[in-house]
C-alpha atoms as a PDB file:
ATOM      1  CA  UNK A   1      83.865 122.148  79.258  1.00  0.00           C
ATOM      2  CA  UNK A   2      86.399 123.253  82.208  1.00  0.00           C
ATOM      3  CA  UNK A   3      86.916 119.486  82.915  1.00  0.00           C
ATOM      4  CA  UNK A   4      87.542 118.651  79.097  1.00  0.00           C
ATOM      5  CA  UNK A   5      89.597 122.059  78.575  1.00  0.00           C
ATOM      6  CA  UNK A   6      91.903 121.455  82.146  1.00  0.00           C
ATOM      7  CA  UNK A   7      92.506 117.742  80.430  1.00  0.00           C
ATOM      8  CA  UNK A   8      93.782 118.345  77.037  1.00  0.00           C
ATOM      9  CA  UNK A   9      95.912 121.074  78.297  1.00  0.00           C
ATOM     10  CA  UNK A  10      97.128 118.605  81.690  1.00  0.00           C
ATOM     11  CA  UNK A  11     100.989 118.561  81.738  1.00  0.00           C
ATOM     12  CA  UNK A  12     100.379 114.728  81.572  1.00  0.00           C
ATOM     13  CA  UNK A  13      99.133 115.242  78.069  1.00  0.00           C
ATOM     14  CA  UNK A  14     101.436 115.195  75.382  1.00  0.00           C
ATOM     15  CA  UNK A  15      98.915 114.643  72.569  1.00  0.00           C
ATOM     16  CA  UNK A  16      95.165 114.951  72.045  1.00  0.00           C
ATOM     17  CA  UNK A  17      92.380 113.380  69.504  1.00  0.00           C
ATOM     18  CA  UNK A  18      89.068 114.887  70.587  1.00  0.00           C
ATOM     19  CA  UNK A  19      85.945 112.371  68.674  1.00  0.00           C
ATOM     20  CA  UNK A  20      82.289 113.859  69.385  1.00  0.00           C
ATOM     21  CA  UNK A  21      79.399 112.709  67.681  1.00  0.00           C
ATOM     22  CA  UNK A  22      78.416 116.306  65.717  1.00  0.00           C
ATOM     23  CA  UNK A  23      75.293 117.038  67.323  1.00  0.00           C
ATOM     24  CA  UNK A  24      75.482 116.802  71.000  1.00  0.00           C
ATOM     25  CA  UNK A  25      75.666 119.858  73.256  1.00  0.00           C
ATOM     26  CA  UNK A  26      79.057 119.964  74.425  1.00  0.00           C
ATOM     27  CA  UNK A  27      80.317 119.128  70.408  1.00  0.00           C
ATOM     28  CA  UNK A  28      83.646 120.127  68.551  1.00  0.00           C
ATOM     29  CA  UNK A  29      82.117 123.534  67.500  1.00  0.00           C
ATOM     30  CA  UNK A  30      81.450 124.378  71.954  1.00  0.00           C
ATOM     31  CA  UNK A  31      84.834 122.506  72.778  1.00  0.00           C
ATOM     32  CA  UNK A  32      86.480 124.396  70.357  1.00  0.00           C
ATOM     33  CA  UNK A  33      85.324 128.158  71.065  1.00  0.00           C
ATOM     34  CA  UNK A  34      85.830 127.530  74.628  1.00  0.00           C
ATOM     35  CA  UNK A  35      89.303 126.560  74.029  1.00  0.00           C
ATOM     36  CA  UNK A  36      89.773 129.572  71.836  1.00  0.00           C
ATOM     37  CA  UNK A  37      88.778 131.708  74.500  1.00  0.00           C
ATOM     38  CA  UNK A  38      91.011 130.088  76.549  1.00  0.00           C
ATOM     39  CA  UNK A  39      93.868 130.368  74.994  1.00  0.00           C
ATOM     40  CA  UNK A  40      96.207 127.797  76.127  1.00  0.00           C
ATOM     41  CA  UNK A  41      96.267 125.908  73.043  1.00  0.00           C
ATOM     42  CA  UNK A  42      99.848 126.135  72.394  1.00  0.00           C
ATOM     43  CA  UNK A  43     101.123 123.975  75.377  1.00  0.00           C
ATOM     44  CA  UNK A  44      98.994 121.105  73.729  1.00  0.00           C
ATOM     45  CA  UNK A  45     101.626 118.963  71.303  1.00  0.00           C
ATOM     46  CA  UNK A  46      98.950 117.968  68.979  1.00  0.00           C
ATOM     47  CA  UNK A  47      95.348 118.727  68.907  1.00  0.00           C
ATOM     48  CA  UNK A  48      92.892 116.543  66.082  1.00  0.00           C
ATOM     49  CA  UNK A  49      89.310 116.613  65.854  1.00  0.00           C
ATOM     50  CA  UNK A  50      86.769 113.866  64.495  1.00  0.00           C
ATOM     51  CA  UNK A  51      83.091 113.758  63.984  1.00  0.00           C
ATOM     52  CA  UNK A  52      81.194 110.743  63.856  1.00  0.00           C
ATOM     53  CA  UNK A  53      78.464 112.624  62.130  1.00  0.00           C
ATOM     54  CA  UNK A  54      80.635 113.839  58.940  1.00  0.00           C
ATOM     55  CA  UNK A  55      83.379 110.742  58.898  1.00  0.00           C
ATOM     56  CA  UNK A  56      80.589 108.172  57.839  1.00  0.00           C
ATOM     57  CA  UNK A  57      80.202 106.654  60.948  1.00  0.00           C
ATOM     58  CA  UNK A  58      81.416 104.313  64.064  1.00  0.00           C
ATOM     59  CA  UNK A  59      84.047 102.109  61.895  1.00  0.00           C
ATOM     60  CA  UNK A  60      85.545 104.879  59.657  1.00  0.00           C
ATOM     61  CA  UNK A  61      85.806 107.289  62.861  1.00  0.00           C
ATOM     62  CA  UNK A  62      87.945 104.485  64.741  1.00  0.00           C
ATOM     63  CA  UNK A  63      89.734 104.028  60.937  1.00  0.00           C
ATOM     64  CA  UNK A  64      90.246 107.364  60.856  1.00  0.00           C
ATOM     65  CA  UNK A  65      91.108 108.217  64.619  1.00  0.00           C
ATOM     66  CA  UNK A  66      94.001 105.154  63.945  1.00  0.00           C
ATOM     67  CA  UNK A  67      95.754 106.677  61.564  1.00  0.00           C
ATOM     68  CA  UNK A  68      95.992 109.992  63.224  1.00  0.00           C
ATOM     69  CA  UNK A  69      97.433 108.367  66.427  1.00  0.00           C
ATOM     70  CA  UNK A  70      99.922 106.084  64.331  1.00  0.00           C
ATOM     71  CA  UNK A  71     100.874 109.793  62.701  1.00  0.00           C
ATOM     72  CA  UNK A  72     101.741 111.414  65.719  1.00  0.00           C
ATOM     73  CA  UNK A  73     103.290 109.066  68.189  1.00  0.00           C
ATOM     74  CA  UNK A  74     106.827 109.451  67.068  1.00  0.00           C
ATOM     75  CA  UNK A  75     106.690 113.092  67.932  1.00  0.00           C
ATOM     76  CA  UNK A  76     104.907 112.201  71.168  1.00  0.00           C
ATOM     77  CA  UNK A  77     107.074 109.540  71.851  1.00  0.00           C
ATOM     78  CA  UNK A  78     110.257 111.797  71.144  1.00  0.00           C
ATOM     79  CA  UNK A  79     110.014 113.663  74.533  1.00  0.00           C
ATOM     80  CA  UNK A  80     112.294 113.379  76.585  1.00  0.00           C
ATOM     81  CA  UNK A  81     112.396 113.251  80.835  1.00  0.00           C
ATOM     82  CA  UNK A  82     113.996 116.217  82.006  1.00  0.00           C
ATOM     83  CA  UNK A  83     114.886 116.828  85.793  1.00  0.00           C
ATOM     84  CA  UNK A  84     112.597 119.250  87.527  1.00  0.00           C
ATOM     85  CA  UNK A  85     112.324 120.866  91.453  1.00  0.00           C
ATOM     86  CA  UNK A  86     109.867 119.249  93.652  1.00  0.00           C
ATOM     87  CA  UNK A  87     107.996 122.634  93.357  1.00  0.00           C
ATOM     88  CA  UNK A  88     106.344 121.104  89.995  1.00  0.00           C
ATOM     89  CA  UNK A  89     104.731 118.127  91.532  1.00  0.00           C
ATOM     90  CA  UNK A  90     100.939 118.532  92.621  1.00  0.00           C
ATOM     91  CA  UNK A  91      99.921 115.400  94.382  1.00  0.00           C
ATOM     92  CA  UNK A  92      95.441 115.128  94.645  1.00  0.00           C
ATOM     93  CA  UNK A  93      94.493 113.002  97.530  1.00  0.00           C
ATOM     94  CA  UNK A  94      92.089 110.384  97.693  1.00  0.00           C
ATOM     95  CA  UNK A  95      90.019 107.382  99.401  1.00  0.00           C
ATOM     96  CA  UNK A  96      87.876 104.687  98.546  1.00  0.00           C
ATOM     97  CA  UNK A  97      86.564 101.388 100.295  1.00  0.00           C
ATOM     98  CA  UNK A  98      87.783 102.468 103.706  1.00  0.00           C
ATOM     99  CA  UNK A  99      87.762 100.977 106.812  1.00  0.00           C
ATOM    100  CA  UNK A 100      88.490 101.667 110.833  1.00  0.00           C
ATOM    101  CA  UNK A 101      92.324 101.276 109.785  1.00  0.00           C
ATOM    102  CA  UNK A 102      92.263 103.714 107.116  1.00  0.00           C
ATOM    103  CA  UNK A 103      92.366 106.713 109.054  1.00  0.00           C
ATOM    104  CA  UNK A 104      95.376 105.128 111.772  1.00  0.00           C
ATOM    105  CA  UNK A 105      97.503 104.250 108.914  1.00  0.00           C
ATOM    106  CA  UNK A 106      96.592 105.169 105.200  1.00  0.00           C
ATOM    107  CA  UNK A 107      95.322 108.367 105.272  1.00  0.00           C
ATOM    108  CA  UNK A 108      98.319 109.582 108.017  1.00  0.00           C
ATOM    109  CA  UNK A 109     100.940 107.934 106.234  1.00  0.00           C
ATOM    110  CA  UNK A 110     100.097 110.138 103.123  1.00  0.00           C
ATOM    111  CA  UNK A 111      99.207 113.455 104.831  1.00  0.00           C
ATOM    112  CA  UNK A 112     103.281 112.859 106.338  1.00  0.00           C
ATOM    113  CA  UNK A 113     104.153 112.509 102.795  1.00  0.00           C
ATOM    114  CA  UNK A 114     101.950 115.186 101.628  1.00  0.00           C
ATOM    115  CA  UNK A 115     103.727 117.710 104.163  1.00  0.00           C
ATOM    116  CA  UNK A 116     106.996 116.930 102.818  1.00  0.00           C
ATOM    117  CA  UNK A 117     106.040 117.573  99.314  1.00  0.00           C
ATOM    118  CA  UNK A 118     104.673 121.012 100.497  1.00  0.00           C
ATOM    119  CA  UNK A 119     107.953 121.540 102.661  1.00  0.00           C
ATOM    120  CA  UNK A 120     109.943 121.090  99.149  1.00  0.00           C
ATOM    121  CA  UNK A 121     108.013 123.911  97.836  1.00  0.00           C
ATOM    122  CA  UNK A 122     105.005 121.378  96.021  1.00  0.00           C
ATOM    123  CA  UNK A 123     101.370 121.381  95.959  1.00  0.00           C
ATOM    124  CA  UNK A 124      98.689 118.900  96.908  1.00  0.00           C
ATOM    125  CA  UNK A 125      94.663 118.907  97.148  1.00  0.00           C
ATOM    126  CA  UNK A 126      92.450 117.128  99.278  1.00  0.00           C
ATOM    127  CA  UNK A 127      88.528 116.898  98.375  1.00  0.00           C
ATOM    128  CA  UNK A 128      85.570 114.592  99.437  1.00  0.00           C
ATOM    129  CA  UNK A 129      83.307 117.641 100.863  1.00  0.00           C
ATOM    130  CA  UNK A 130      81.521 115.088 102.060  1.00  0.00           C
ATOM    131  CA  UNK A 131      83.667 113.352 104.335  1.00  0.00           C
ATOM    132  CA  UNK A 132      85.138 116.948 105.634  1.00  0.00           C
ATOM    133  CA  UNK A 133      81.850 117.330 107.545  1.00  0.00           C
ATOM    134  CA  UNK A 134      82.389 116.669 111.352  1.00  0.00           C
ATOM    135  CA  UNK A 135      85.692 117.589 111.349  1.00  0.00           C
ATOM    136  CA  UNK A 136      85.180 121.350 109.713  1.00  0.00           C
ATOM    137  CA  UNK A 137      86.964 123.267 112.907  1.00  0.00           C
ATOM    138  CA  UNK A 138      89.689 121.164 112.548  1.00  0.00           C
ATOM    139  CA  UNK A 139      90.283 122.545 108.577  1.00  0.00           C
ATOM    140  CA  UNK A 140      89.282 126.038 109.484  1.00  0.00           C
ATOM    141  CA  UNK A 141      92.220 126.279 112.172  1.00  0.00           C
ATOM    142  CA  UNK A 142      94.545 125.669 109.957  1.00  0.00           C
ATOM    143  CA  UNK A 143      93.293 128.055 106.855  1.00  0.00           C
ATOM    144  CA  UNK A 144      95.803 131.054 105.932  1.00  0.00           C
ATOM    145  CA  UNK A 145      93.031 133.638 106.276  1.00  0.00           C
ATOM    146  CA  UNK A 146      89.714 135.005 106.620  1.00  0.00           C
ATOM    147  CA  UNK A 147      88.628 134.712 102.929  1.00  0.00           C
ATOM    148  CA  UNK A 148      89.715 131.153 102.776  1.00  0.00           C
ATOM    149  CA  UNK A 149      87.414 130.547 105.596  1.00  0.00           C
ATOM    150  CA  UNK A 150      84.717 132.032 104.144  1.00  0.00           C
ATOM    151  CA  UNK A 151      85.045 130.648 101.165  1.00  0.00           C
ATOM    152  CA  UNK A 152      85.679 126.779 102.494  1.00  0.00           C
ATOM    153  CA  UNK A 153      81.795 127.665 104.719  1.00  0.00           C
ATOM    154  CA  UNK A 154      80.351 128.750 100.397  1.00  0.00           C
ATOM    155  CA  UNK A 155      81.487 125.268  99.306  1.00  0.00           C
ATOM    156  CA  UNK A 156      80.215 123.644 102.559  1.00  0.00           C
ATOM    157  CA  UNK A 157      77.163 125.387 102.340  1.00  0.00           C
ATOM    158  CA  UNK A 158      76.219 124.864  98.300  1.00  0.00           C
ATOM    159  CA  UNK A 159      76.683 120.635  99.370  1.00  0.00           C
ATOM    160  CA  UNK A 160      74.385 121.213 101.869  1.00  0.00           C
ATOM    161  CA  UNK A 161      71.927 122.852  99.844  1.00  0.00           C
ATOM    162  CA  UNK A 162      72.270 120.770  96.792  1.00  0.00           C
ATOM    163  CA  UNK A 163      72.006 117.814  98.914  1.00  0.00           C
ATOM    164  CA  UNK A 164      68.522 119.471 100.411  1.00  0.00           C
ATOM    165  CA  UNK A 165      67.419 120.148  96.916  1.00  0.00           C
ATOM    166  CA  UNK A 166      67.931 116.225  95.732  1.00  0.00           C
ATOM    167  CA  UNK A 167      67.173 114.601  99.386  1.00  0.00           C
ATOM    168  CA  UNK A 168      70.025 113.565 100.364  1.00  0.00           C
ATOM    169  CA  UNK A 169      71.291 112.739 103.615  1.00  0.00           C
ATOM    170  CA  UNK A 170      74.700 114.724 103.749  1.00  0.00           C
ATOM    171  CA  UNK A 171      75.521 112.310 107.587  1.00  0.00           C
ATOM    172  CA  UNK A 172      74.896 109.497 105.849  1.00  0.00           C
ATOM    173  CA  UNK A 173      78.011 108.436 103.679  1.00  0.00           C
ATOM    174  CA  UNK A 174      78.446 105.191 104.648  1.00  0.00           C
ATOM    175  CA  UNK A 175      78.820 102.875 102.558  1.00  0.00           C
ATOM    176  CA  UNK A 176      77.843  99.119 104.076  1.00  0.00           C
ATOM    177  CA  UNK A 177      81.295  97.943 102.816  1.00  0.00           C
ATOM    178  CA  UNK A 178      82.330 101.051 105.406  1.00  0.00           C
ATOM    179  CA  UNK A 179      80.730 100.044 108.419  1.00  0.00           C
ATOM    180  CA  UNK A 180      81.536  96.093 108.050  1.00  0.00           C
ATOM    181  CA  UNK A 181      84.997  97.594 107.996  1.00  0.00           C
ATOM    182  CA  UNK A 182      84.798  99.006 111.333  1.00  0.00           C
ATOM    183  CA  UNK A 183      83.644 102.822 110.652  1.00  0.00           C
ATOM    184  CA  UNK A 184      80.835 103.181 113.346  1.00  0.00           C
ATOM    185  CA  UNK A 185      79.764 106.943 111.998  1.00  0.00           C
ATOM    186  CA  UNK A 186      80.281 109.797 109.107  1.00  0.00           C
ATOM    187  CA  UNK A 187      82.366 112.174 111.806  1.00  0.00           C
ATOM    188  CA  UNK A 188      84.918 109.185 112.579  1.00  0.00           C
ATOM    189  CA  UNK A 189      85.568 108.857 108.687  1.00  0.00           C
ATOM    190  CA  UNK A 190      85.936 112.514 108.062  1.00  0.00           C
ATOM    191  CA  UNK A 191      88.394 112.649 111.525  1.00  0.00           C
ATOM    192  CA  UNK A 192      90.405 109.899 109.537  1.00  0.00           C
ATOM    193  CA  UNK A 193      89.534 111.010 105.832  1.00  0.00           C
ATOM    194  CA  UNK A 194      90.951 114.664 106.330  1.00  0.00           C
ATOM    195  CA  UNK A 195      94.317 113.137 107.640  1.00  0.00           C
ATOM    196  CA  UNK A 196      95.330 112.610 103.946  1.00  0.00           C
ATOM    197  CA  UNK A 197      95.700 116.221 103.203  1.00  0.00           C
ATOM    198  CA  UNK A 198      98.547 115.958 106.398  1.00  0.00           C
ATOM    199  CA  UNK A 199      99.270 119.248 108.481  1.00  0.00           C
ATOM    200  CA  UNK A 200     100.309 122.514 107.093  1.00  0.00           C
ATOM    201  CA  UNK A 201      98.106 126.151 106.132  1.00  0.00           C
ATOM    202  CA  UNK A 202      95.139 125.398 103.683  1.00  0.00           C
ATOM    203  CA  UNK A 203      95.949 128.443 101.337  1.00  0.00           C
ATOM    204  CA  UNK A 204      92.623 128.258  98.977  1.00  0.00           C
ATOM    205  CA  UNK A 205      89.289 126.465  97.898  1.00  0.00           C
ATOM    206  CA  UNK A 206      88.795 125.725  94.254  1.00  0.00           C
ATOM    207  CA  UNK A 207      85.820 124.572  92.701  1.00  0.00           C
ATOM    208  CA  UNK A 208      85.802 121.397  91.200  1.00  0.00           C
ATOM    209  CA  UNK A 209      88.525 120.756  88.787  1.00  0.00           C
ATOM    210  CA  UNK A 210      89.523 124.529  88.494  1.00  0.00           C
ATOM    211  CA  UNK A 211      93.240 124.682  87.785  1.00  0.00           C
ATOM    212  CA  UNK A 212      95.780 125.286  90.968  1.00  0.00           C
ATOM    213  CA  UNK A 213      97.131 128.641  90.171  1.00  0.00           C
ATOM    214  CA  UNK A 214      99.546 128.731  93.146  1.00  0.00           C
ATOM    215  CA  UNK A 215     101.974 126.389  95.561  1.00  0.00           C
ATOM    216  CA  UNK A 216     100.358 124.914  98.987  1.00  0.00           C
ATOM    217  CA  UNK A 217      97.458 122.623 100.288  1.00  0.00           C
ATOM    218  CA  UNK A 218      94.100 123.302  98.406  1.00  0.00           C
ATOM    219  CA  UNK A 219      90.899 121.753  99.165  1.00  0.00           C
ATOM    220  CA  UNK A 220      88.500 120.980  96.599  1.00  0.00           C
ATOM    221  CA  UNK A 221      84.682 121.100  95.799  1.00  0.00           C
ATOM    222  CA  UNK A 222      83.676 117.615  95.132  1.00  0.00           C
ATOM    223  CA  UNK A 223      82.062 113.979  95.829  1.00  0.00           C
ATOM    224  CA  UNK A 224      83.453 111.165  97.630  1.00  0.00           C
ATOM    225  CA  UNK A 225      82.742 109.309  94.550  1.00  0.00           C
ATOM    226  CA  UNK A 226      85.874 107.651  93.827  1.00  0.00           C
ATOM    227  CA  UNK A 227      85.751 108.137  89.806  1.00  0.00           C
ATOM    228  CA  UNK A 228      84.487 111.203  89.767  1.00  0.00           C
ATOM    229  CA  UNK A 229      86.725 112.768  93.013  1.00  0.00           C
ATOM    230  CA  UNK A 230      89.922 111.398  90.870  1.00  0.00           C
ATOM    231  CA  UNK A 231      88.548 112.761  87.621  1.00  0.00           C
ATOM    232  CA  UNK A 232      88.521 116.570  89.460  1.00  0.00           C
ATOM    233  CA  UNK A 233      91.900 115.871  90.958  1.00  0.00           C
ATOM    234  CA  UNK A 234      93.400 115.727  87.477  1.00  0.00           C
ATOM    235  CA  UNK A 235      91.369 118.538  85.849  1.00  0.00           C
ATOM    236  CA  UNK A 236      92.883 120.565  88.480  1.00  0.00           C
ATOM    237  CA  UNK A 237      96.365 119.827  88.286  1.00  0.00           C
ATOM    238  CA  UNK A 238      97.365 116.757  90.157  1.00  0.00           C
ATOM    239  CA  UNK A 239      99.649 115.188  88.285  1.00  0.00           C
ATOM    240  CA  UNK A 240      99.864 112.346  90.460  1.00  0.00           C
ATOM    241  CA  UNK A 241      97.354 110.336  93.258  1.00  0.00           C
ATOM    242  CA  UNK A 242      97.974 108.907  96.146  1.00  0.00           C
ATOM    243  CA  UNK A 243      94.605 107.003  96.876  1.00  0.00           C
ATOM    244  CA  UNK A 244      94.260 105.210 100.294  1.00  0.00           C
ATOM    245  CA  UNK A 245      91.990 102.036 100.874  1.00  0.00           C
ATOM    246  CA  UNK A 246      91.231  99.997 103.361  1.00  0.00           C
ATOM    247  CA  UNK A 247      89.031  97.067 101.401  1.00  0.00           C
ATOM    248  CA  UNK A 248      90.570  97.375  98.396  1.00  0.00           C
ATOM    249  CA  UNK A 249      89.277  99.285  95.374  1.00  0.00           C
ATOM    250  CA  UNK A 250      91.409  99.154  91.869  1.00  0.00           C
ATOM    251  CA  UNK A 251      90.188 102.911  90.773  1.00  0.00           C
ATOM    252  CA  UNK A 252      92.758 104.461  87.947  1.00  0.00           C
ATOM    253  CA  UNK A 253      92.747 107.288  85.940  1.00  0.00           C
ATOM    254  CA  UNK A 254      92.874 108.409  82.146  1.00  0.00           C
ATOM    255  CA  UNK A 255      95.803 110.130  82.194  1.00  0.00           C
ATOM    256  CA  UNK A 256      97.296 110.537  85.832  1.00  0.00           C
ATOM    257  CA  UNK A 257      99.050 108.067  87.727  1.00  0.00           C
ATOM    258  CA  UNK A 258      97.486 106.368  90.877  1.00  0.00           C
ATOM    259  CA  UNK A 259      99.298 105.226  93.394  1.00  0.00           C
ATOM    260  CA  UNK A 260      97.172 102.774  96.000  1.00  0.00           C
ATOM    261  CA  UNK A 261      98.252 102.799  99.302  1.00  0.00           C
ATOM    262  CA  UNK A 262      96.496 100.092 101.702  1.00  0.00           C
ATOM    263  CA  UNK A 263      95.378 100.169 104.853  1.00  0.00           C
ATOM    264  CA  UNK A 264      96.431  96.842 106.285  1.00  0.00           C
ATOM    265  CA  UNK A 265      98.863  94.131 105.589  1.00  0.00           C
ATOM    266  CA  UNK A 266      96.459  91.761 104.651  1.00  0.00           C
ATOM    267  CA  UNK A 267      94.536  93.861 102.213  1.00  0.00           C
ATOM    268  CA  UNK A 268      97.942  94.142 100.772  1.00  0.00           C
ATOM    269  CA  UNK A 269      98.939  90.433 100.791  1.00  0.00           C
ATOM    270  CA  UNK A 270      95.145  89.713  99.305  1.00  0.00           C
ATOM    271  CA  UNK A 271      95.539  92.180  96.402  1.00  0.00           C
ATOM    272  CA  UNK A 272      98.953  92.141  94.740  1.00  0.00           C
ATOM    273  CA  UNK A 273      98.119  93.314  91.831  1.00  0.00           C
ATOM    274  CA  UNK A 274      96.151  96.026  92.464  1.00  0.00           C
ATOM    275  CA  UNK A 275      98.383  97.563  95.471  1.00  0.00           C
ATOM    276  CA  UNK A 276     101.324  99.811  95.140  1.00  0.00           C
ATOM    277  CA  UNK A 277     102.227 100.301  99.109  1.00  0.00           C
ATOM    278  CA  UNK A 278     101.728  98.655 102.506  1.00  0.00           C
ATOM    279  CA  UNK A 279     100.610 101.379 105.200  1.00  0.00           C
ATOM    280  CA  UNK A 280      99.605  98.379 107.680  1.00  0.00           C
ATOM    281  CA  UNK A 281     103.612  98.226 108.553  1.00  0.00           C
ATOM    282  CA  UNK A 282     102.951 100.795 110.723  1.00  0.00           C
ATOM    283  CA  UNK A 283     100.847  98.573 112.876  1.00  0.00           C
ATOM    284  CA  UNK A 284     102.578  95.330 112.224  1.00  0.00           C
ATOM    285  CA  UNK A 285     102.857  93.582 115.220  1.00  0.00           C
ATOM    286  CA  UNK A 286     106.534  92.461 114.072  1.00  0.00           C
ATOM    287  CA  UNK A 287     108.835  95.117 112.976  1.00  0.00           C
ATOM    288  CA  UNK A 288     106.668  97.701 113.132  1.00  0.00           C
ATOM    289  CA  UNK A 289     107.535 100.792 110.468  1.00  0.00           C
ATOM    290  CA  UNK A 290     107.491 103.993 112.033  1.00  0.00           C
ATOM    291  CA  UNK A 291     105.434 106.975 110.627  1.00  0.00           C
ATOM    292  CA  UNK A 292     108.674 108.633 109.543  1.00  0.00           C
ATOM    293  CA  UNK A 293     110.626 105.400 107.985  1.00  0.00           C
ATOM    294  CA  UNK A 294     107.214 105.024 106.091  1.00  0.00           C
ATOM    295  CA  UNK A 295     106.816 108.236 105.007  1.00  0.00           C
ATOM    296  CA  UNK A 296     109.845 108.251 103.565  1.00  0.00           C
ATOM    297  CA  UNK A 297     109.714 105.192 102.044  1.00  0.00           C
ATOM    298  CA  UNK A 298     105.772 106.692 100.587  1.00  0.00           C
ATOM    299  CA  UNK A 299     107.916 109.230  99.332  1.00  0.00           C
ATOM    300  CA  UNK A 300     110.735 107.678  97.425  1.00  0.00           C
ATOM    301  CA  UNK A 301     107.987 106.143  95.469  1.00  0.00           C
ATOM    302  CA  UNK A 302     105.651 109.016  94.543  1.00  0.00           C
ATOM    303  CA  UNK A 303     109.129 110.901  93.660  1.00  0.00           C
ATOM    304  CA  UNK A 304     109.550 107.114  91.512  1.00  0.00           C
ATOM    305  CA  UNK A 305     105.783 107.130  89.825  1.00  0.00           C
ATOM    306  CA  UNK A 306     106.455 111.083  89.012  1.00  0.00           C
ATOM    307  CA  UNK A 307     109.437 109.884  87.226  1.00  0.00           C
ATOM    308  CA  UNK A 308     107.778 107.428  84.776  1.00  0.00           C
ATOM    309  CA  UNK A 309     107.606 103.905  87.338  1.00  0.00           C
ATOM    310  CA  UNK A 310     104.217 102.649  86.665  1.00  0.00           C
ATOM    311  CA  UNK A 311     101.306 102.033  89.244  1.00  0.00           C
ATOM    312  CA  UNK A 312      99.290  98.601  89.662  1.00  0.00           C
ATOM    313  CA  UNK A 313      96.585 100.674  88.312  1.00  0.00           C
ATOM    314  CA  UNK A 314      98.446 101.638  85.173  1.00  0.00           C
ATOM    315  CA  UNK A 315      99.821  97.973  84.309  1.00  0.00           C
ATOM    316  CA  UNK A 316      96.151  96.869  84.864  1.00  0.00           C
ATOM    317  CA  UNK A 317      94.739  99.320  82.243  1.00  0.00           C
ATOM    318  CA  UNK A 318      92.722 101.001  84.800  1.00  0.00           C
ATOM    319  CA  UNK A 319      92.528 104.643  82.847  1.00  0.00           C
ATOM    320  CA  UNK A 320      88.314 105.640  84.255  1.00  0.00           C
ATOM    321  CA  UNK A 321      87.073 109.265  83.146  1.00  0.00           C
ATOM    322  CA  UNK A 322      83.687 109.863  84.890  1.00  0.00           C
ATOM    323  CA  UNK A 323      82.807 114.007  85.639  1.00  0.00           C
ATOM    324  CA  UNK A 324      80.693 114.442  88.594  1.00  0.00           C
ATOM    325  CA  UNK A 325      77.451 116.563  87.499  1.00  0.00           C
ATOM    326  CA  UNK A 326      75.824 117.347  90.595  1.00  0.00           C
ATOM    327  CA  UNK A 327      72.416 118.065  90.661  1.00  0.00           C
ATOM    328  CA  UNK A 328      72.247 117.612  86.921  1.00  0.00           C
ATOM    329  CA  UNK A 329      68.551 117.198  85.083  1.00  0.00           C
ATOM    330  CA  UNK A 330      68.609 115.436  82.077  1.00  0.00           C
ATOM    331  CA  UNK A 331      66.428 117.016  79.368  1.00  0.00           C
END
């Protein structure tokens, strides 16, 4: 419900259709108390409900759900772009199909943009509990105080547990895509992974997709799953993604935009389509790009994609939506 309740109210959001079935557990009549209590409803444009159950079925649902969004588009589509401080933008950090470049170029290049966002008074989170272990003392230096520390060991801890509880092996998260890519072992991925989230304090731990309440670097409790890390990202507050990748993975989002940012040049040159910037420059053996020039450049285009430039990932239709339910048992 926090997930569903953090999306329909997402700054992204200018309009909402929520379709359940009727008799599922998280159904109109849950969604909509939860809301209620809530009570952010007002910054949502438009808000409709369907039910399969009481519209007749599959076909007159999708009639039905049609018409609504042929209804309200011209009052979504009336907004306008308005200028606003850097202090608005919260940029979530990500990485999928990485390899032994990922952390040298990719993951650096956006923790340098990352600071500068923070320097301008914005916000960014950084998750994948999973690929933080190894390089814990490094995070803990640089958290603003006790209770953050304590609080990052709770969310360390939990994984650790729930991972005991399901029998999983919290050092193994490599992937074999990982290791043909040059990543010899977990603590080298989470030296490079953590590089994304760039340099300044850590000022708090939320929980998976709880909302950023104030300005700074935040981590997050989640997966390195790459739909389900991107879907948390959003639900708490990203409004944009800068997702690295060394192999090449095409991940999107439902409502936030994704900005892919390779590893190499050729992983660049061999996906196109897919790839929004080239952070092999910076090892280029011709004309090198320094870390700064870069950065800049990394920049100027997240400041671009915030402004309504579209992604590979958007062109491409890439929109996933997948909530990570740890530990879950299915009844």
């Amino acid at each position: 419900l926090t997930i569903l309740h953090n999306f329909i109210t997402h700054p992204n959001v200018g309009g909402v259709l929520v379709i359940d079935l009727g008799c599922e557990q998280t159904n109109r009549a849950a969604l909509r108390r939860y809301l209620d209590r809530t009570d952010q409803l007002s910054t949502v444009a438009t808000l409709d409900w369907l039910t399969i159950q009481q519209e007749g079925g599959v076909h007159h649902t999708i009639t039905r759900g049609l018409d609504i969004l042929r209804q309200r588009l011209p009052s979504v589509n009336a907004t306008v772009r308005q200028p606003y401080p850097l202090r608005h933008l919260v940029v979530g950090t990500e990485c999928g199909a990485s390899d032994a470049f990922s952390g040298i170029t990719a993951n650096p290049l956006i923790g340098h943009a990352v600071d500068q966002i923070i320097a301008g008074g914005g916000s960014a989170i950084l998750s994948e509990v999973p690929e933080m272990i190894g390089a814990e003392h490094l995070l803990i230096q640089r958290m603003r105080s006790p209770q953050v520390v304590a609080a990052f060991h709770s969310m360390m801890r939990w994984y650790r547990e729930m991972a005991a509880r399901l029998e999983v092996n919290m050092g193994d998260n490599l992937v074999p895509e990982n290791r043909s890519g040059g990543l010899l072992n977990p603590c080298i991925k989470s030296l490079g992974a953590i590089a994304k989230g760039g340099t300044t304090v850590i000022e708090g731990i939320l929980e998976y997709g709880e909302r950023l309440t104030q300005p700074g670097l935040h981590l997050m409790q989640g997966p390195g799953n790459d739909l389900e890390s991107v879907t948390g990202l959003a639900a708490s507050g990203a409004n944009l993604i800068c997702f690295s990748t060394g192999k090449g993975t095409v991940t999107g989002s439902a409502i936030v935009p994704v900005i892919k940012v390779t590893s190499t040049s050729e992983r660049f040159r061999l996906m196109p389509d897919d790839m929004d910037f080239n952070a092999g420059r910076l090892i280029q053996a011709d004309q090198p790009c320094s870390l700064a020039d870069c950065g800049h450049e990394l920049l100027q285009l997240i400041l671009a994609t915030a402004s309504g430039q579209r992604t590979q990932a958007e062109k491409n239709g890439q929109r996933q939506f997948q909530v990570w339910t740890a530990g879950k048992l299915s009844l």
